[in-house]
C-alpha atoms as a PDB file:
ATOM      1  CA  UNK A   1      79.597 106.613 133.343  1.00  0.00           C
ATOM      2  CA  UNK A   2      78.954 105.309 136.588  1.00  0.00           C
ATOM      3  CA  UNK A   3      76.588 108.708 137.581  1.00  0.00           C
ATOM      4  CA  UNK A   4      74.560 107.514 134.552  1.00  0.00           C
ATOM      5  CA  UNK A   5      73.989 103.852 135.530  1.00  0.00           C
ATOM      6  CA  UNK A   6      72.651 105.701 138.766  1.00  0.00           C
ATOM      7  CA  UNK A   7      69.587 107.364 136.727  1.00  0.00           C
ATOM      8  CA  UNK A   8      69.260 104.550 135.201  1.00  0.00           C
ATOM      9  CA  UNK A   9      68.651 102.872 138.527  1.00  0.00           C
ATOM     10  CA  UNK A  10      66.307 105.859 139.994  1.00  0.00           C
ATOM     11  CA  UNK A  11      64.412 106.065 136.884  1.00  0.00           C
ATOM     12  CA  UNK A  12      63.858 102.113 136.960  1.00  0.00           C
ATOM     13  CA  UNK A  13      62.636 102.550 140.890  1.00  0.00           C
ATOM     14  CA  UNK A  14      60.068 105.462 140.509  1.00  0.00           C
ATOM     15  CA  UNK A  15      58.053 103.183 139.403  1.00  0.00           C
ATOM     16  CA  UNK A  16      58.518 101.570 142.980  1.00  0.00           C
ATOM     17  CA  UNK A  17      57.190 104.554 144.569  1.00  0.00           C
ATOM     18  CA  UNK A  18      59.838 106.924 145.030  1.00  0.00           C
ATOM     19  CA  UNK A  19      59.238 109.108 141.724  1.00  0.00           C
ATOM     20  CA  UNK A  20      59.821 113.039 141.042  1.00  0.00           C
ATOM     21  CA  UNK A  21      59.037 115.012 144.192  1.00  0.00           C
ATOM     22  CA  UNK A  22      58.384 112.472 146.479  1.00  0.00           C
ATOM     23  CA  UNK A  23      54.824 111.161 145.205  1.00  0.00           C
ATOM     24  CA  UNK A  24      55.149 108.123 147.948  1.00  0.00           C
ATOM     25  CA  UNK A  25      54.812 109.347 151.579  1.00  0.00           C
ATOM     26  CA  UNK A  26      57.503 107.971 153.902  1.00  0.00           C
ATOM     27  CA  UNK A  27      56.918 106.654 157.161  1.00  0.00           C
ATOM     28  CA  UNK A  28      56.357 109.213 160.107  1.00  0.00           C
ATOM     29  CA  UNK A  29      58.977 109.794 162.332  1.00  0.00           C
ATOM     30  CA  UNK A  30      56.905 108.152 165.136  1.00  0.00           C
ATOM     31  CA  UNK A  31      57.282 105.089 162.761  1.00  0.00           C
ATOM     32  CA  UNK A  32      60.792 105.274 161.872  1.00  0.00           C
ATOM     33  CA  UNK A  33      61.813 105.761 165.987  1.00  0.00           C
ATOM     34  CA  UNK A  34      60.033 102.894 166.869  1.00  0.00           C
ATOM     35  CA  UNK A  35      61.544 100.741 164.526  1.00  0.00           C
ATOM     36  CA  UNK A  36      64.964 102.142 165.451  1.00  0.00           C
ATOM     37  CA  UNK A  37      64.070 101.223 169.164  1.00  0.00           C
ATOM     38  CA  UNK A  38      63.616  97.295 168.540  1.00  0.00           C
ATOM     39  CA  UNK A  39      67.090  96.653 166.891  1.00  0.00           C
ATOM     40  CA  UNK A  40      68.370  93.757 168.089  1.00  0.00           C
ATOM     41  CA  UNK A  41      71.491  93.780 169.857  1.00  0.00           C
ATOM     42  CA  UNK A  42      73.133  91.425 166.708  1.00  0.00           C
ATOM     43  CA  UNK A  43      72.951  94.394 164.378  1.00  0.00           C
ATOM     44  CA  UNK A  44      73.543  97.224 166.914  1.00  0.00           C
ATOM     45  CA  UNK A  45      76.172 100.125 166.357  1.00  0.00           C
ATOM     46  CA  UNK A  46      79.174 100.018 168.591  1.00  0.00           C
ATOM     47  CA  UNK A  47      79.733 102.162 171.376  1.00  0.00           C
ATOM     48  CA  UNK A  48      82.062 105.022 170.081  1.00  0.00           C
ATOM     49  CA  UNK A  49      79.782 105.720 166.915  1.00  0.00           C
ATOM     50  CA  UNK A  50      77.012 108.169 166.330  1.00  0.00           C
ATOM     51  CA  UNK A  51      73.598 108.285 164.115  1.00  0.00           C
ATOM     52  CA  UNK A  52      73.319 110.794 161.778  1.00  0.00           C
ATOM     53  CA  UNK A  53      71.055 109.878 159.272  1.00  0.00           C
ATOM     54  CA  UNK A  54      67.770 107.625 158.915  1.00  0.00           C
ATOM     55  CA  UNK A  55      66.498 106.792 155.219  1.00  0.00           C
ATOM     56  CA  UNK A  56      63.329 104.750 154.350  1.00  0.00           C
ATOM     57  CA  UNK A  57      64.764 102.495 151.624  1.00  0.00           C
ATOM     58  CA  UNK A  58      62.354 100.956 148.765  1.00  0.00           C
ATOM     59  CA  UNK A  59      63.338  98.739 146.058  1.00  0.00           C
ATOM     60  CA  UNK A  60      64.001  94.960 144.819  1.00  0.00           C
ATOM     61  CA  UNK A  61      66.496  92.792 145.886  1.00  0.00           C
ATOM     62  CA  UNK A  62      67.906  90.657 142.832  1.00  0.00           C
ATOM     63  CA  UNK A  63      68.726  86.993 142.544  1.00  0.00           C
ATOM     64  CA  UNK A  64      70.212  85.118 139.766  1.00  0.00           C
ATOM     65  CA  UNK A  65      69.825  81.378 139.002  1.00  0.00           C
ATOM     66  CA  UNK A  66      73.076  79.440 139.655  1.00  0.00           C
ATOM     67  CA  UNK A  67      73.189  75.973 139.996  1.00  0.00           C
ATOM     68  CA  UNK A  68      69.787  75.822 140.855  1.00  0.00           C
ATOM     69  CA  UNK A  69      69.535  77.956 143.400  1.00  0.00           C
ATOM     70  CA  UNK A  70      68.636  81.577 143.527  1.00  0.00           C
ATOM     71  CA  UNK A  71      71.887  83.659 144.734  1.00  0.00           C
ATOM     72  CA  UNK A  72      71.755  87.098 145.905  1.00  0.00           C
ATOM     73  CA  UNK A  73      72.879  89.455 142.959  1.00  0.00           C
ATOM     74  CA  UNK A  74      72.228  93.109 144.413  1.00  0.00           C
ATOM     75  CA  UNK A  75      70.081  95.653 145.595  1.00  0.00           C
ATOM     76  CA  UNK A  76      68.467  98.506 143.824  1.00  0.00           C
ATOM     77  CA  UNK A  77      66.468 100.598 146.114  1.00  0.00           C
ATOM     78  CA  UNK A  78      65.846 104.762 146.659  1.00  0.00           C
ATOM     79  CA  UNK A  79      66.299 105.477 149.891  1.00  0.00           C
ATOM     80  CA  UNK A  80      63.969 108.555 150.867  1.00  0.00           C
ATOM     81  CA  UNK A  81      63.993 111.390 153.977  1.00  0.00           C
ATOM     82  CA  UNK A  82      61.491 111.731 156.266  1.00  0.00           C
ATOM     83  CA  UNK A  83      58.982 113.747 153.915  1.00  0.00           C
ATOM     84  CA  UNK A  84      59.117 110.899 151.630  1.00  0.00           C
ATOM     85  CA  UNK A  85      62.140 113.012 148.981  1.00  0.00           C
ATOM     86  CA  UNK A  86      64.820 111.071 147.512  1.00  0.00           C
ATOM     87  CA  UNK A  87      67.956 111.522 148.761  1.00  0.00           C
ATOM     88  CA  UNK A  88      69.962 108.190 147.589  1.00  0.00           C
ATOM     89  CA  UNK A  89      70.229 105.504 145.772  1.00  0.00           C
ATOM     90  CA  UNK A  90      71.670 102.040 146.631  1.00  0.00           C
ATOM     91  CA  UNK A  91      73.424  99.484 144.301  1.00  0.00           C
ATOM     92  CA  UNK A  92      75.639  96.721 144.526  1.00  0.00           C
ATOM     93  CA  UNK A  93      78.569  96.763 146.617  1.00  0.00           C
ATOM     94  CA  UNK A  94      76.766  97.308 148.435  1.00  0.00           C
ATOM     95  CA  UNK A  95      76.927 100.913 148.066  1.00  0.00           C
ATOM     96  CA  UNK A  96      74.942 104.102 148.816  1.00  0.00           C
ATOM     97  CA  UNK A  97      74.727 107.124 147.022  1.00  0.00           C
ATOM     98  CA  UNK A  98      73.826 110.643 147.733  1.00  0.00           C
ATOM     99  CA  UNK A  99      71.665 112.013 144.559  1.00  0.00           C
ATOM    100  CA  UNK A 100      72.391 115.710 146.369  1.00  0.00           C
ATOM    101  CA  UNK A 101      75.994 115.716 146.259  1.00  0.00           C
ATOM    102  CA  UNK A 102      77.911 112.705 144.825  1.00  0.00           C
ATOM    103  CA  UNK A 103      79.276 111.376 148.527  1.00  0.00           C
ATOM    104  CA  UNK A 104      78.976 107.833 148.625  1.00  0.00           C
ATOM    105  CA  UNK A 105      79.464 105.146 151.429  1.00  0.00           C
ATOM    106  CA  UNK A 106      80.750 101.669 150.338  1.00  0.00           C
ATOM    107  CA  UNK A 107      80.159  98.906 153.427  1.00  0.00           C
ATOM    108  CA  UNK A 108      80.644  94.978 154.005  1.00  0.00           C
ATOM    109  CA  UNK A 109      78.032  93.126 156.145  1.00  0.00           C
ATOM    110  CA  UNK A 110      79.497  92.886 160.075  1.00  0.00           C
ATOM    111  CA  UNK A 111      80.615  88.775 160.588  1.00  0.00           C
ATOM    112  CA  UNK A 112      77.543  87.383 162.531  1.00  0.00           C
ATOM    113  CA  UNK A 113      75.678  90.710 162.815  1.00  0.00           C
ATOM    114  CA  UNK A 114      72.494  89.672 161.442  1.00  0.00           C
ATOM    115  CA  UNK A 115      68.615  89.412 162.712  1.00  0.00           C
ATOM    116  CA  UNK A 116      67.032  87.065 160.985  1.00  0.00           C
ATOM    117  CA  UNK A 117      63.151  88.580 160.062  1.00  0.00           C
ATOM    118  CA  UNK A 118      60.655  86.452 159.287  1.00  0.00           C
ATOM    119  CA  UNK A 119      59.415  87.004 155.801  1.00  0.00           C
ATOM    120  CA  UNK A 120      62.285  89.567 154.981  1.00  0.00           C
ATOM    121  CA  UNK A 121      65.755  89.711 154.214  1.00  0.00           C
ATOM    122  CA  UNK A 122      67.506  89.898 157.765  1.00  0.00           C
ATOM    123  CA  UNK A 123      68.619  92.982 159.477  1.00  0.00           C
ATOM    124  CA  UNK A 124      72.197  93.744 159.087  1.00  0.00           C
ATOM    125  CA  UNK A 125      75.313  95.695 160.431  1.00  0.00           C
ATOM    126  CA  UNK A 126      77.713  96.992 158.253  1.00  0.00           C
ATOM    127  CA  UNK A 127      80.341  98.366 158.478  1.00  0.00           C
ATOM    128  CA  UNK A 128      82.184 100.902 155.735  1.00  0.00           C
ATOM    129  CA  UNK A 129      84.960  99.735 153.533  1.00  0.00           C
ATOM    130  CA  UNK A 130      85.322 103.548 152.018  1.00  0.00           C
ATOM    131  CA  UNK A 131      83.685 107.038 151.814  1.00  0.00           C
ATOM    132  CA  UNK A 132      83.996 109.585 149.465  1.00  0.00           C
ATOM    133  CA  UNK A 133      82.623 113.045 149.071  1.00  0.00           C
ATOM    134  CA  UNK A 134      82.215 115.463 151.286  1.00  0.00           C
ATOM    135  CA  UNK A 135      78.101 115.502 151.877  1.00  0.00           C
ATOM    136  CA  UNK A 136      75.619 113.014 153.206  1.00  0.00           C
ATOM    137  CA  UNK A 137      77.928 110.437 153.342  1.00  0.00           C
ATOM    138  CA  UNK A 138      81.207 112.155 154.611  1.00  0.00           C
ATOM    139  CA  UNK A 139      83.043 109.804 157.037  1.00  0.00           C
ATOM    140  CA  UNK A 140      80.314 107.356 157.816  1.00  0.00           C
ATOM    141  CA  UNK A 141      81.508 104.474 160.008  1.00  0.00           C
ATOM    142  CA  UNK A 142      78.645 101.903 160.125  1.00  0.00           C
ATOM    143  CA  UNK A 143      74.980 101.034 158.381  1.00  0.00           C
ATOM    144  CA  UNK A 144      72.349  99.396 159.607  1.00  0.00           C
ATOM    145  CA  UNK A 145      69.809  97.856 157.689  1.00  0.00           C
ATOM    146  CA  UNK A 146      66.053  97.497 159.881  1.00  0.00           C
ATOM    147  CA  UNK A 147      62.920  96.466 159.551  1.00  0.00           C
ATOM    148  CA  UNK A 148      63.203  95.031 156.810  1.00  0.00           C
ATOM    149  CA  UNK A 149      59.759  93.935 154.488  1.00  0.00           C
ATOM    150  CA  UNK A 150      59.958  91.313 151.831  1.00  0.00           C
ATOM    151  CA  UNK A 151      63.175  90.791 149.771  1.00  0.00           C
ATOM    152  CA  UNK A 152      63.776  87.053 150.168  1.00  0.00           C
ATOM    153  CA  UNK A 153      64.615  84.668 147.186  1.00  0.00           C
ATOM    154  CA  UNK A 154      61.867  82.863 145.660  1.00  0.00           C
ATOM    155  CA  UNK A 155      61.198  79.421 147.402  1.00  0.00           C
ATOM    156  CA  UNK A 156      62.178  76.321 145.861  1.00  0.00           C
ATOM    157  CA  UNK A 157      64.939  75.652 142.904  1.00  0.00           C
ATOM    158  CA  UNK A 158      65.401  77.531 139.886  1.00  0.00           C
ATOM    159  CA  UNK A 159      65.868  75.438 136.473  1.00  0.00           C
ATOM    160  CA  UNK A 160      67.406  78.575 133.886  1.00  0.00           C
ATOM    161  CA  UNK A 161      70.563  78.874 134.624  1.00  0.00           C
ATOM    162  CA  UNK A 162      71.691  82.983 134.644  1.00  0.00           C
ATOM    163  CA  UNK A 163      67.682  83.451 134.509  1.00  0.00           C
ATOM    164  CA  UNK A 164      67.388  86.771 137.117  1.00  0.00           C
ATOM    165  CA  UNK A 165      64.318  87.865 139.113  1.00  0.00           C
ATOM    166  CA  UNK A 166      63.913  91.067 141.555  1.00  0.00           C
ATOM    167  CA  UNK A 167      61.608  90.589 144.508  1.00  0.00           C
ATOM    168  CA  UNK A 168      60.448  94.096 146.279  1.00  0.00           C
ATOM    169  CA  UNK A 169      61.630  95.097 149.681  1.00  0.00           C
ATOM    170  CA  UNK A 170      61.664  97.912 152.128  1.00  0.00           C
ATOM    171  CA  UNK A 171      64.292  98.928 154.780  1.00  0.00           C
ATOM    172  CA  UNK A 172      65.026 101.886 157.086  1.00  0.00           C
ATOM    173  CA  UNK A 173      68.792 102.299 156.540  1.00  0.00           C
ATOM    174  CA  UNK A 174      70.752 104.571 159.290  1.00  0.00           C
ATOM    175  CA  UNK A 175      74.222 105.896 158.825  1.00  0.00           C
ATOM    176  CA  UNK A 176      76.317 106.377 161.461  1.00  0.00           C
ATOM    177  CA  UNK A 177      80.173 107.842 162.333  1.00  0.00           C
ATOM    178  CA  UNK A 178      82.032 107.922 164.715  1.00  0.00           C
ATOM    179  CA  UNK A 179      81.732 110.320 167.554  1.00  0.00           C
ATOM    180  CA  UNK A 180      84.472 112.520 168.414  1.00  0.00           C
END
């Protein structure tokens, strides 16, 4: 049941620009490394822990009227390799995905590890919670969400209460374990 909700979700996002074999470009490498080399020390990795994966992320983060006030609800994004092919898919949880082999990392935001980015949801650290599967995903420690485009709630109050709305973003997620 839950695999299904998951092509649900990718078939929802290739509208977003991740579709069947990769019809967005990702970033270039050159892009991705330089964005890598201006984290801010609030969302680095600890010492002990080593990168194994980068993914270009694209989606919407959802909000949901409560109270008036927009509250974050989740994420829905594809997260793609460096040729631009879809290799994940991220949900609530927050939780990532692997569409190649079913391994999945589930993480919770690091207390105080966040880089606020103007414009953008902030850049976060995260650390996992649980792994399963023995692919992609096998044993990661820590995430990183980085430069992060768009995302934020909508300004001002909301007056429909439960009323939802999804605002685009991009991230470059990396995945990390530890290093033995």
């Amino acid at each position: 049941m839950k695999r299904a909700g998951l092509v649900l979700v990718a078939t929802a996002l290739a509208g977003l620009g991740f579709g069947a074999a990769g019809s967005t470009a990702a970033p270039t490498s050159a892009a991705l490394d330089a964005s890598e080399a201006r984290v801010a020390s609030a969302v680095q990795v600890p010492a002990g822990n080593k990168l194994v994966h980068r993914f270009y992320a694209k989606g919407v983060q959802t909000y949901t009227c409560a109270v008036g006030a927009w509250k974050s609800l989740e994420p829905a994004a594809t997260l793609a390799d460096r040729l631009g092919r879809a290799v994940a898919l991220h949900s609530r949880g927050p939780i990532w995905v692997s569409t190649a082999d079913g391994s999945a990392v589930e993480a919770a935001p690091v207390d105080g590890a966040r880089n606020e980015v103007q414009g953008a949801v902030p850049e976060l650290l995260l650390k996992a919670k649980s792994t399963r599967g023995a692919g992609t995903f096998a044993g990661v420690s820590y995430v990183q969400r980085l430069a992060t485009k768009g995302g934020l709630a909508p300004a001002g109050a909301c007056t429909t209460e439960g009323e939802q709305t999804s605002v685009p973003y991009e991230a470059l997620y990396t995945f990390s374990v530890p290093a033995v």
